[in-house]
Protein backbone atom coordinates (compact mmCIF):
# COMPACT_ATOMS: atom_id res chain seq x y z
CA UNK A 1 0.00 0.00 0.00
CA UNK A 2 0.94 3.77 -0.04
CA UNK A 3 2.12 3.59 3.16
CA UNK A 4 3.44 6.26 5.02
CA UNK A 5 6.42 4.76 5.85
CA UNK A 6 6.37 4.80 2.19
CA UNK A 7 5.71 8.20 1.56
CA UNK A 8 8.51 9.25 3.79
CA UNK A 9 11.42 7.33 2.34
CA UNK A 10 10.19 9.12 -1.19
CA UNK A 11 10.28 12.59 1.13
CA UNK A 12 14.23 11.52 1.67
CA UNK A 13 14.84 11.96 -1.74
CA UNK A 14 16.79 14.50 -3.37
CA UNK A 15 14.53 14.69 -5.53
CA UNK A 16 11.37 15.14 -4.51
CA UNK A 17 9.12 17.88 -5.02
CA UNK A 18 5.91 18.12 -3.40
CA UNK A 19 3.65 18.61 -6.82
CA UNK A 20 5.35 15.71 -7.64
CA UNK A 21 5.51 13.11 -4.70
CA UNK A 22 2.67 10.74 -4.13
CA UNK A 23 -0.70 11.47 -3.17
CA UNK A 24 -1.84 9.74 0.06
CA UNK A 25 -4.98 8.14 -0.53
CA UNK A 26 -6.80 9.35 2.97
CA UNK A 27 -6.30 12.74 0.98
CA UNK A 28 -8.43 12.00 -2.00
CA UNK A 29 -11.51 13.48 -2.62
CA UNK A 30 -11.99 13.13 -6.64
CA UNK A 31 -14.70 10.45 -6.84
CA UNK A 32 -15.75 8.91 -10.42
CA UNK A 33 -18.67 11.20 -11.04
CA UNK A 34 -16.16 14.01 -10.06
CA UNK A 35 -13.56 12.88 -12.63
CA UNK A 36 -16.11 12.89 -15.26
CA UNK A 37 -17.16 16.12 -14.61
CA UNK A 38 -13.26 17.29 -14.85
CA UNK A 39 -13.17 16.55 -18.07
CA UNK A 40 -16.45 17.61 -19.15
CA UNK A 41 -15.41 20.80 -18.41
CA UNK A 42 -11.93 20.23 -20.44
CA UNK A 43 -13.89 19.29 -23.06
CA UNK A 44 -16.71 22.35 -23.85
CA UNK A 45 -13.53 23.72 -25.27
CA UNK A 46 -13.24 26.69 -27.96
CA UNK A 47 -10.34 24.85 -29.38
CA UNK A 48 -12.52 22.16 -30.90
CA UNK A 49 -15.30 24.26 -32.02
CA UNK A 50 -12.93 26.04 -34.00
CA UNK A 51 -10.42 23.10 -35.24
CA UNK A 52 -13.52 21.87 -36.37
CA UNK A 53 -15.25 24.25 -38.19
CA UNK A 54 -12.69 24.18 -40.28
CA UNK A 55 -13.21 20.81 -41.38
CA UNK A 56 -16.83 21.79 -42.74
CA UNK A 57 -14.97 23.12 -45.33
CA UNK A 58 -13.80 19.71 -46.98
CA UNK A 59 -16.73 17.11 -44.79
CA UNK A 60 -19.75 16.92 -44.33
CA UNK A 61 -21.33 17.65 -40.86
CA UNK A 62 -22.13 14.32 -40.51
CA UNK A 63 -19.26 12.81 -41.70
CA UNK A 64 -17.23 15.62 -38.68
CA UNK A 65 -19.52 14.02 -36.25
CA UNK A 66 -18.00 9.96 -37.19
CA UNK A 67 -14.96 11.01 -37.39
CA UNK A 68 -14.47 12.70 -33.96
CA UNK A 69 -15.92 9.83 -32.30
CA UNK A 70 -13.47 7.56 -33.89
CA UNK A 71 -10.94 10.32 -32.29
CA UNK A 72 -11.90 10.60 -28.72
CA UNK A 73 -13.14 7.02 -28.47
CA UNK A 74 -9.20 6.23 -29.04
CA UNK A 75 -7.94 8.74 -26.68
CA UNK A 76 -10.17 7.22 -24.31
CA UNK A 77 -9.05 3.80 -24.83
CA UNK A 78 -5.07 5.06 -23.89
CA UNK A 79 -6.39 6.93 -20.74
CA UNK A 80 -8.35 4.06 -19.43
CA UNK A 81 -4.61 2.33 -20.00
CA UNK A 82 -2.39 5.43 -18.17
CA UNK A 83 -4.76 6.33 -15.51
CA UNK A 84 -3.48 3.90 -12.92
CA UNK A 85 -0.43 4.88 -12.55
CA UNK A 86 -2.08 8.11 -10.73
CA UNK A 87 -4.81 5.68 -9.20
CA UNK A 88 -2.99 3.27 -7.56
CA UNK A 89 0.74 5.14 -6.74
CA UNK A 90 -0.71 8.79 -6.61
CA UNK A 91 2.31 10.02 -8.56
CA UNK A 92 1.80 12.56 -11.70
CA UNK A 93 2.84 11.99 -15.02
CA UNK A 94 6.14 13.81 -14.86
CA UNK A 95 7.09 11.09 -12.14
CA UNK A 96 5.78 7.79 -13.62
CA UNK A 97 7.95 9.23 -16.52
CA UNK A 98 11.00 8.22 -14.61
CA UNK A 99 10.67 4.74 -14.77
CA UNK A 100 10.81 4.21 -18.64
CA UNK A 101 13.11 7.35 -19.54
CA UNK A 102 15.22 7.50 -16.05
CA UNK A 103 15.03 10.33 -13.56
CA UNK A 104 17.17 12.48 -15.86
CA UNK A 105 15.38 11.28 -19.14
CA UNK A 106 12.28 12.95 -17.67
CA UNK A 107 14.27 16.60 -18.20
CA UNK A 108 13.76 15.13 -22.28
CA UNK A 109 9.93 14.14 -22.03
CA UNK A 110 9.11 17.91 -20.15
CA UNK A 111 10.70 19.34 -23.09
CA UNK A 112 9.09 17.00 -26.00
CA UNK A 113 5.30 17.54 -24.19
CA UNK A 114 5.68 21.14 -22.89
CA UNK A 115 4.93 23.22 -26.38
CA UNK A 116 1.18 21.58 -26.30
CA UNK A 117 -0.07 22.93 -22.87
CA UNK A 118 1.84 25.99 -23.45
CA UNK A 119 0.24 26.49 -27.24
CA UNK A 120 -2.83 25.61 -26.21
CA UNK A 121 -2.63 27.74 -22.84
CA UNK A 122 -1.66 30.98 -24.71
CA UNK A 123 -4.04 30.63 -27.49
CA UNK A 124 -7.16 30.11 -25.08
CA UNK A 125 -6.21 32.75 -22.84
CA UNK A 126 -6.19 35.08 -25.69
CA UNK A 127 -10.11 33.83 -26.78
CA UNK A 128 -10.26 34.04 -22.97
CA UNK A 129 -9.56 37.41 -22.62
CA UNK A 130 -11.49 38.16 -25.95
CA UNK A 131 -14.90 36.71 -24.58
CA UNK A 132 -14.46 39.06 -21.01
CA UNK A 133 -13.38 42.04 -23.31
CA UNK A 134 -16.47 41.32 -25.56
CA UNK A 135 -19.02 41.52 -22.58
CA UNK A 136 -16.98 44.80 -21.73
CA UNK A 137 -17.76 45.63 -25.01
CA UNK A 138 -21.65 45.08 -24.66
CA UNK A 139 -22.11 46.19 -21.21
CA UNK A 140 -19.66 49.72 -20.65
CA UNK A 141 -18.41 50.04 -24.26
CA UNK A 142 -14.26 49.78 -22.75
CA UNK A 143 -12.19 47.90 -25.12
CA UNK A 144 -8.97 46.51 -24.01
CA UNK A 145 -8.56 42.61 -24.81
CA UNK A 146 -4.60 42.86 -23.71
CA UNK A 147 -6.34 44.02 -20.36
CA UNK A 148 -8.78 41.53 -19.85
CA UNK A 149 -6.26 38.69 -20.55
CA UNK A 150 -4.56 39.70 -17.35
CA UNK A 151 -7.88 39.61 -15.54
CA UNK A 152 -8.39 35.81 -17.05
CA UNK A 153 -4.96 34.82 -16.03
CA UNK A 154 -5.53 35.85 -12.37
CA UNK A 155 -8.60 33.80 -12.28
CA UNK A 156 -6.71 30.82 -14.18
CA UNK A 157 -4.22 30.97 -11.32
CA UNK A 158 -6.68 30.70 -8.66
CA UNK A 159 -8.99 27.94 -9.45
CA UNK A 160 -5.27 26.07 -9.94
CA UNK A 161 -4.57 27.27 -6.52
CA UNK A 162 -7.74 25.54 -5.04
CA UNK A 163 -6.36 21.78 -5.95
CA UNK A 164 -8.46 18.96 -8.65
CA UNK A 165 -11.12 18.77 -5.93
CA UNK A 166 -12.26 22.26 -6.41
CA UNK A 167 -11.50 22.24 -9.65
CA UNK A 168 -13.99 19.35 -10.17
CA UNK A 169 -16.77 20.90 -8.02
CA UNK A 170 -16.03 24.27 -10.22
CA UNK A 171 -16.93 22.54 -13.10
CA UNK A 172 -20.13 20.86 -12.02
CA UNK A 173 -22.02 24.32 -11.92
CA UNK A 174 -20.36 25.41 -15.13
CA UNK A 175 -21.21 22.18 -16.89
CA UNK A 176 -25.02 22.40 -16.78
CA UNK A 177 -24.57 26.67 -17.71
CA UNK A 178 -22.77 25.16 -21.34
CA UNK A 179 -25.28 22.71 -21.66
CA UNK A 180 -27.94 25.04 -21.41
CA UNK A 181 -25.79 27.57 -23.52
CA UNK A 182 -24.80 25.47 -26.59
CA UNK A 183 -28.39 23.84 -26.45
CA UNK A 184 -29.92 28.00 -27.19
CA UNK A 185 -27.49 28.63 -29.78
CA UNK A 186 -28.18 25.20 -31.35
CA UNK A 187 -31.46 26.24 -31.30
CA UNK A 188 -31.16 29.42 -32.96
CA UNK A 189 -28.83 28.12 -35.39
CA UNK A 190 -31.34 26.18 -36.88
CA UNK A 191 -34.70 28.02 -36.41
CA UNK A 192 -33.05 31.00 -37.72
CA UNK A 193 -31.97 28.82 -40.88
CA UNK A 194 -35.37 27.15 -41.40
CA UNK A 195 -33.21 23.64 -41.45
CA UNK A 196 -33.42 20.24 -39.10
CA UNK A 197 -30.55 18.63 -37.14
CA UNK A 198 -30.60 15.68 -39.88
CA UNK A 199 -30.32 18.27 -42.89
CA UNK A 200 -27.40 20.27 -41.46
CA UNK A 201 -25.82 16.40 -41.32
CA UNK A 202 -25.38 16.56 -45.07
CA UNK A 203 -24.40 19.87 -45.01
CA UNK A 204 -20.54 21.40 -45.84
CA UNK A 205 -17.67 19.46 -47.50
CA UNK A 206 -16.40 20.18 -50.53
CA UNK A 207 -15.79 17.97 -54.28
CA UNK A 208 -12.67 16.17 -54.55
CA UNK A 209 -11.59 12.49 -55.18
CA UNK A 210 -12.29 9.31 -53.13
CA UNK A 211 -8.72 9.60 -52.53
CA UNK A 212 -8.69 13.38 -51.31
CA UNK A 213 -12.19 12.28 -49.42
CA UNK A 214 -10.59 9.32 -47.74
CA UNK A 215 -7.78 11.23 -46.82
CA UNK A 216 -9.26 15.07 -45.23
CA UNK A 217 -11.31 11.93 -43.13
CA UNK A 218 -8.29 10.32 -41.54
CA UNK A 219 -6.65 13.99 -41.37
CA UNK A 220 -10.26 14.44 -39.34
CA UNK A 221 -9.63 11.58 -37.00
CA UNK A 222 -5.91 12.05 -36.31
CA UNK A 223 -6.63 15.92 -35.86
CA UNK A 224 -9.07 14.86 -32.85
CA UNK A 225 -6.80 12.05 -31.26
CA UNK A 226 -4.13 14.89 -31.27
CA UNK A 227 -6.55 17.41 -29.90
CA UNK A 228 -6.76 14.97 -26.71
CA UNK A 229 -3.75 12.24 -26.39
CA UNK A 230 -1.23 14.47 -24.71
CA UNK A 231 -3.62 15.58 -22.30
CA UNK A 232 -4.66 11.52 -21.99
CA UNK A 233 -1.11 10.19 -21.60
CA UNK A 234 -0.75 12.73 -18.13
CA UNK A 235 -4.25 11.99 -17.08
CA UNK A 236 -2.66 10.58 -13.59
CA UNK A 237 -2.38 14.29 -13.10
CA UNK A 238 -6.24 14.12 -12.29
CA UNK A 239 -6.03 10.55 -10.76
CA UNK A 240 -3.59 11.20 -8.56
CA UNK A 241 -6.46 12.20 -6.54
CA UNK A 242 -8.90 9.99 -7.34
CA UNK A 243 -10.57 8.04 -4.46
CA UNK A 244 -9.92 4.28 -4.59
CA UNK A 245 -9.75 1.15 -2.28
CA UNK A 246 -6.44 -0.77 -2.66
CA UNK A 247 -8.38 -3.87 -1.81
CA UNK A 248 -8.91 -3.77 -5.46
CA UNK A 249 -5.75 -3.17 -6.82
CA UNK A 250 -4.69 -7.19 -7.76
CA UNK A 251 -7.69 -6.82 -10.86
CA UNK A 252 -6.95 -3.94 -13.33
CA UNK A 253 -10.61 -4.28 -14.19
CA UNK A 254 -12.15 -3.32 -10.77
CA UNK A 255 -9.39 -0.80 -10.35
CA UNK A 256 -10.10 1.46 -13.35
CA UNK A 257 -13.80 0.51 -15.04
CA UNK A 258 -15.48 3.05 -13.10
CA UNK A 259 -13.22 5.84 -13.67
CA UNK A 260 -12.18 4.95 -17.90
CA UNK A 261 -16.00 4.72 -18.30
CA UNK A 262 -16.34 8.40 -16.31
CA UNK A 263 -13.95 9.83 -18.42
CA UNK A 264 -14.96 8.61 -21.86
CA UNK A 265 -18.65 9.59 -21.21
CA UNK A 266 -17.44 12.97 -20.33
CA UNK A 267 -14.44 13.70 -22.75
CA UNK A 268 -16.01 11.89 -26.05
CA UNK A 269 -19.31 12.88 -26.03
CA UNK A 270 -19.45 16.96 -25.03
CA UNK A 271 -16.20 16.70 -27.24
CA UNK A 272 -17.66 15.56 -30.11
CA UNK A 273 -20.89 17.89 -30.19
CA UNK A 274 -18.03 20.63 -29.41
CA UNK A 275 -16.95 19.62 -32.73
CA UNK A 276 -19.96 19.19 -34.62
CA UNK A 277 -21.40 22.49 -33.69
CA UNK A 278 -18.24 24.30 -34.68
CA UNK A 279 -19.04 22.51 -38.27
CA UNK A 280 -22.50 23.86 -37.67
CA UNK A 281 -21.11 27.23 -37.00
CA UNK A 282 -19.05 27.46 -40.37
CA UNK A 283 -21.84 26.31 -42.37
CA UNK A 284 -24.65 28.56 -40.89
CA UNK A 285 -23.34 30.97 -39.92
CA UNK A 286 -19.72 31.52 -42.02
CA UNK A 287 -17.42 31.49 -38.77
CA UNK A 288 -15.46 29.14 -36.52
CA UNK A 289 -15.16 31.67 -33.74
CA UNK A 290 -17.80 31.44 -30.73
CA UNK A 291 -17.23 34.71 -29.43
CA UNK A 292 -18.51 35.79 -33.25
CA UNK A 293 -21.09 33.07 -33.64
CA UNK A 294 -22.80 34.81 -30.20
CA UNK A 295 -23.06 38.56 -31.66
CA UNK A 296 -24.60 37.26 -34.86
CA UNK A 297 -27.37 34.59 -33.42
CA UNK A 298 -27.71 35.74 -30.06
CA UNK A 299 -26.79 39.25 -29.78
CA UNK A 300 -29.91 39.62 -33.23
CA UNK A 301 -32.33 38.29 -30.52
CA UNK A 302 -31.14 39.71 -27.28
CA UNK A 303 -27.98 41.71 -26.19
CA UNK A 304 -28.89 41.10 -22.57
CA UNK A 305 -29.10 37.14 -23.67
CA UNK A 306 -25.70 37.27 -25.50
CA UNK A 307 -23.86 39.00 -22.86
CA UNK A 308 -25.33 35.85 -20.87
CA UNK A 309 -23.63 33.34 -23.00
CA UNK A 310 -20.49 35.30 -23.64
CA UNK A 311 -19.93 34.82 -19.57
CA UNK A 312 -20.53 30.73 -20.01
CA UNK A 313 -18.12 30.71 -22.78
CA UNK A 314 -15.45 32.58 -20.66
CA UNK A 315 -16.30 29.82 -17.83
CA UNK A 316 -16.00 27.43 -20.57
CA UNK A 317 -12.67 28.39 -21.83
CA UNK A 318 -11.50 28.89 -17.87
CA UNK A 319 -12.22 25.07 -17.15
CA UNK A 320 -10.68 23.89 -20.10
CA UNK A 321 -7.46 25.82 -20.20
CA UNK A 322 -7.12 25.24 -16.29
CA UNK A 323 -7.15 21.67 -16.19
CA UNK A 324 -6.13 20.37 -19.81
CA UNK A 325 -2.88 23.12 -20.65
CA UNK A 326 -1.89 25.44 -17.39
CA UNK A 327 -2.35 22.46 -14.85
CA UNK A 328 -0.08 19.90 -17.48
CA UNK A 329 2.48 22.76 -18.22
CA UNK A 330 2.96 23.58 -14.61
CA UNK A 331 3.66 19.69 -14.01
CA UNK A 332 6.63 20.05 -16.34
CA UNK A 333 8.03 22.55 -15.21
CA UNK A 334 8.27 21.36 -11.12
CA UNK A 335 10.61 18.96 -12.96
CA UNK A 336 12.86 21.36 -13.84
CA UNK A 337 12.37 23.81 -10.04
CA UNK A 338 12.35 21.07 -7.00
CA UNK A 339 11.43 24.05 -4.86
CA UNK A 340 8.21 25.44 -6.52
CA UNK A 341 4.76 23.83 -6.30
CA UNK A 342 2.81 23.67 -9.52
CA UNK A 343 0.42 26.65 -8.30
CA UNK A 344 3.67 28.42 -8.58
CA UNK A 345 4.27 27.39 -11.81
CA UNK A 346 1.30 28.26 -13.32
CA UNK A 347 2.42 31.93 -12.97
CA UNK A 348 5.73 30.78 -15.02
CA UNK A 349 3.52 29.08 -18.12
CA UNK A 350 1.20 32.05 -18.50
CA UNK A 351 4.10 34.26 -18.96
CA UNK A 352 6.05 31.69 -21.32
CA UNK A 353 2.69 31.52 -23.19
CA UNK A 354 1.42 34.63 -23.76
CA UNK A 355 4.11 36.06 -24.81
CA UNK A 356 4.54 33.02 -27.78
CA UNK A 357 1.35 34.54 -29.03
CA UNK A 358 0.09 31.19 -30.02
CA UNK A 359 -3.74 32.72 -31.28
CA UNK A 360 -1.66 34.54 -34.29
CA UNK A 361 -1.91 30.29 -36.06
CA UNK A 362 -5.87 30.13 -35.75
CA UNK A 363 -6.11 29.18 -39.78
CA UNK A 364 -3.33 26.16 -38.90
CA UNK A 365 -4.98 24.17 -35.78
CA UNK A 366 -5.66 20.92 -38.17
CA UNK A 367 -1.94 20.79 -38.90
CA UNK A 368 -0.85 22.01 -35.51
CA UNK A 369 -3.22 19.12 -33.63
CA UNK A 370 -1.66 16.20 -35.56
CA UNK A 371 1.65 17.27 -34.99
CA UNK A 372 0.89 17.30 -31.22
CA UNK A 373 -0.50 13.89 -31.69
CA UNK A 374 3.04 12.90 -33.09
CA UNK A 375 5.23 13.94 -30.30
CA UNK A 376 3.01 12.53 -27.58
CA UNK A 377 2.01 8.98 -29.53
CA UNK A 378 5.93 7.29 -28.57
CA UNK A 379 5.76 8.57 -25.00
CA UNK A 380 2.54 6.93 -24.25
CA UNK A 381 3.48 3.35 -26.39
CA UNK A 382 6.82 3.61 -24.14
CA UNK A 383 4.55 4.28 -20.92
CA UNK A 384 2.46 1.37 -20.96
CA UNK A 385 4.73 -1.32 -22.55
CA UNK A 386 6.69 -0.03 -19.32
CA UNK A 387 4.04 -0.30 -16.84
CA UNK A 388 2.59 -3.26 -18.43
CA UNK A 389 4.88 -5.55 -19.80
CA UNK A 390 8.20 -5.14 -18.76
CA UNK A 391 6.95 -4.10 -14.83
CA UNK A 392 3.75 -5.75 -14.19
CA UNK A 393 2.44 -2.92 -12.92
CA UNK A 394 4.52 -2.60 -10.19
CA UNK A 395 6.82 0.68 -9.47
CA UNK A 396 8.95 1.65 -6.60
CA UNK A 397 8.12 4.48 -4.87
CA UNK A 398 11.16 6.02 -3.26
CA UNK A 399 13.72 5.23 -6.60
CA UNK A 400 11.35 7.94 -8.05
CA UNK A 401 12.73 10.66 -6.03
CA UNK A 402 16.32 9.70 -5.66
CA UNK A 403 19.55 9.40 -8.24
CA UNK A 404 20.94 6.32 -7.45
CA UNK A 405 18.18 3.97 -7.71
CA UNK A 406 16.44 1.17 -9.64
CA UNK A 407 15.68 4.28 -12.52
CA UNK A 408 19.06 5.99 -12.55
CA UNK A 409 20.01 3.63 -15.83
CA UNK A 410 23.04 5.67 -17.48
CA UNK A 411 23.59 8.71 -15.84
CA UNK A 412 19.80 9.25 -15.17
CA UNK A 413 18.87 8.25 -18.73
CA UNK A 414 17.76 5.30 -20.02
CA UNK A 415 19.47 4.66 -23.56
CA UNK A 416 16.16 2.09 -24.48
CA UNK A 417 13.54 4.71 -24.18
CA UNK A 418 15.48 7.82 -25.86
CA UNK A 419 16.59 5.71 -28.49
CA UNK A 420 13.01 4.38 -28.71
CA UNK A 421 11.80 7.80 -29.05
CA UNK A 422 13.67 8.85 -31.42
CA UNK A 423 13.41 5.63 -34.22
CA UNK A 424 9.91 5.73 -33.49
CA UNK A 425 9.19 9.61 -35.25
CA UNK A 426 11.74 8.35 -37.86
CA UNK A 427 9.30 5.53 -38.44
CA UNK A 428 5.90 7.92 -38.02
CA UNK A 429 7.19 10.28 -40.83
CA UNK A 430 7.45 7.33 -43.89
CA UNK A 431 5.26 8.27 -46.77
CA UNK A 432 3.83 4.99 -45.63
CA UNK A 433 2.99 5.46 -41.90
CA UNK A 434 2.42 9.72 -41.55
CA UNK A 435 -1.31 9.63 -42.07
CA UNK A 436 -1.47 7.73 -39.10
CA UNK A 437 1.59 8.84 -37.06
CA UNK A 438 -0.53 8.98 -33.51
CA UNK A 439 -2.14 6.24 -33.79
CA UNK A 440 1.19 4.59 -35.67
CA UNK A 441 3.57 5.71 -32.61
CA UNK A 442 2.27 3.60 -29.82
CA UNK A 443 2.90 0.36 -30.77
CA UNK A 444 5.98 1.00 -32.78
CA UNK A 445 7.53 2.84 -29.66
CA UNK A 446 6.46 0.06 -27.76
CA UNK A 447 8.22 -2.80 -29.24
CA UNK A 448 11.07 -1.18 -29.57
CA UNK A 449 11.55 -0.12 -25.80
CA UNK A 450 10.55 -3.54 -24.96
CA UNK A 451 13.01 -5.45 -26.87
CA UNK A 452 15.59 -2.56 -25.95
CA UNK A 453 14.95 -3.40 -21.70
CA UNK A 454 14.72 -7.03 -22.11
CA UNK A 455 17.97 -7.72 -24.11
CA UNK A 456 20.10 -4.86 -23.38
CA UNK A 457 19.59 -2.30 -20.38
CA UNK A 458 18.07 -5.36 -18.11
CA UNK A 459 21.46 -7.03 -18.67
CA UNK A 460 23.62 -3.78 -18.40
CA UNK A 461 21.36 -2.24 -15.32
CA UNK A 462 19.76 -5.36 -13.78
CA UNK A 463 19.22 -3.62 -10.43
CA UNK A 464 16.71 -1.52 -13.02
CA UNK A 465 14.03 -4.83 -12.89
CA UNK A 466 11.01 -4.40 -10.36
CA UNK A 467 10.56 -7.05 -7.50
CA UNK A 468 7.48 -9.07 -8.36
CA UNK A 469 7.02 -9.37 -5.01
CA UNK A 470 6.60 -5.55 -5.11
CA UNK A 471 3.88 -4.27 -2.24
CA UNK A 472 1.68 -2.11 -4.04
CA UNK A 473 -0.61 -4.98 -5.86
């Protein structure tokens, strides 16, 4: 168990960070129903309505809505694979990243995943701070969107300061407020267009081949499994503090059905109507951008209504930037400061990202998502072959924290997973494999790392092999 005799030997450490040490399990308060309500809030994201109202222009609506289920169904197939890690030893990503790619090798994986969360982080605090300077806008008539991305920063920084718990009880009142929301606009969309919900199905897309068909479709798919995989692989940020009863740990089944079915119902379905009203959007309407889409159908009806649903879509974008890009870039950066706690951090990405000015690509997201996908699709195929086949599932807690220990491999790195890495986006980018490079990059990562630990560092580093008769499970 996570014992705190445990817990204090990984304390001893020299390196050990408290953002990054394990989470003791009387502390958890993030129950399945809270999980899934985490990342229903990640998910009523701005991001996909406009990545995918871009796709109306070359699919169908209907043909958007397959597509991203495909997507996020597969992202939620490698979280449901990931998320014990945080379940069981309490640890974050950053630190079950030590056992595959050593505690120095985990410097490499911050770098490789940190442009996502902070990309993503400085592009939705600019919509952000567009939606609060639009209700200025309506209501006083100041206009000052620099300004008001400050203001959305401050409150980014506190809902990070109030822990997952909060940030999961934040999002249950903002959930039903979207609902409502997006179900008006939907509304308005179509009354206001004189068309049905199975007419608007057929609607966009654009002539071209079967070839050029088949292949804006898989550029569809991969766009949405890079939208969500990075953010997947580090789910153990969230289930780090997920409640759970270590009775259960010896079947993978009752340890993690209740909490991969909690976060598929509430990543790939509010994703995917995300994503098929952005379509809607662009065909109805002629823009991608919400903050638009509002002043046009709403603000015609009501300004008082539209000023209404501008606020929900700054909540929106608050809860998805929060937990999906601030809360994963401040992880990978403790890695880097032992001293500072990720609410720290969160003060250093907001910075780093803002002043990228990530919002200046909005006509390039497609692109941008599936090269996301890329970089993040070896990582997780090193991850689980890790956890699963070469460990059993079993880690040890204190060689986590410390640099002579069962993951110190070569001078903190371990030669099998860089190595890994690096053949495996060699491999992605063939003519033959880069349509499919995130889906691709799991396996092919995998088998490599595995046949790297079993007939080279296990020999070279044996001390690097977990004890089977491990404690944990």
């Amino acid at each position: 168990m996570l014992t705190p005799e445990v817990i204090e030997k990984s304390k001893a450490g020299e390196l050990y960070n408290e953002s990054l040490g394990p989470y003791p399990y009387d502390k958890r308060k993030v129950t399945p129903v809270g999980l899934g309500f985490i990342w229903f809030g990640m998910s009523i994201t701005v991001s996909i309505f406009t990545s995918f109202a871009g796709f109306a222009q070359w699919l169908t609506i209907g043909q958007i809505l397959v597509a991203a289920i495909i997507g996020f169904t597969i992202c939620g197939i490698a979280n449901v694979f990931v998320q014990e890690m945080g379940i069981i030893y309490g640890i974050p990503f950053i630190s079950a990243m030590r056992a595959s790619f050593g505690t120095a090798g985990s410097y490499f994986i911050s770098l490789v995943k940190l442009p996502a969360p902070l990309f993503w982080t400085g592009f939705n605090s600019f919509l952000g701070g567009s939606a609060f300077n639009q209700i200025s806008v309506l209501t006083i008539g100041f206009d000052n969107v620099y300004l008001f991305m400050g203001v959305f920063a401050a409150l980014q920084i506190l809902v990070i300061y109030k822990g997952a718990s909060r940030y999961a009880k934040f999002n249950t009142i903002v959930t039903p407020l979207l609902l409502i929301m997006g179900a008006y606009i939907w509304y308005l969309l179509l009354r206001d267009n004189n068309v049905t919900i199975m007419q608007v199905l057929s609607m966009g897309g654009a002539d071209g081949t079967p070839a050029e068909k088949t292949e804006r479709y898989i550029l569809c798919v991969m766009a949405a499994v890079g939208l969500w995989l990075g953010v997947n692989f580090a789910t153990m940020n969230f289930t780090r503090e997920c409640k759970t009863d270590p009775s259960l740990f010896k079947s993978w089944t009752k340890t993690n059905w209740k909490y991969g079915v909690a976060v598929w119902l509430g990543m790939a379905i509010p994703t995917t109507v995300v994503g098929v009203f952005g379509g809607m959007s662009f065909v109805l309407a002629g823009t991608p951008n919400p903050v638009d889409l509002i002043s046009q159908t709403v603000g015609a009806h009501s300004v008082f209504i539209a000023i209404f649903c501008q606020i929900f879509v700054l909540f929106g974008i608050l809860s998805t930037n929060t937990g999906a890009n601030l809360y994963t870039g401040a992880f990978l950066l403790c890695n880097f400061f032992k001293k500072l706690e990720v609410k720290h951090m969160t003060i250093v990405v907001l910075i780093i990202a803002t002043a990228l000015r990530p919002w200046r690509t909005i006509g390039f997201l497609g692109p941008i998502l599936t090269i996301f996908g890329r970089l993040s699709a070896p990582i997780g195929g090193i991850m689980i072959t890790d956890y699963y086949f070469y460990r059993k599932r079993k880690f040890s807690m204190p060689d986590f924290y410390t640099k002579k220990g069962k993951y110190t491999y070569f001078k903190g790195l371990n030669p099998a997973a860089i190595i890994s890495y690096i053949i495996t986006m060699l491999v992605v980018h063939l003519p033959i494999f880069l349509k499919f490079a995130s889906i691709v990059g799991v396996p092919v990562s995998g088998i490599f790392y595995y046949l790297g630990m079993k007939y080279w560092i296990e020999k070279k580093y044996p001390e690097c092999k977990e004890d089977l008769l491990d404690h944990f499970i």
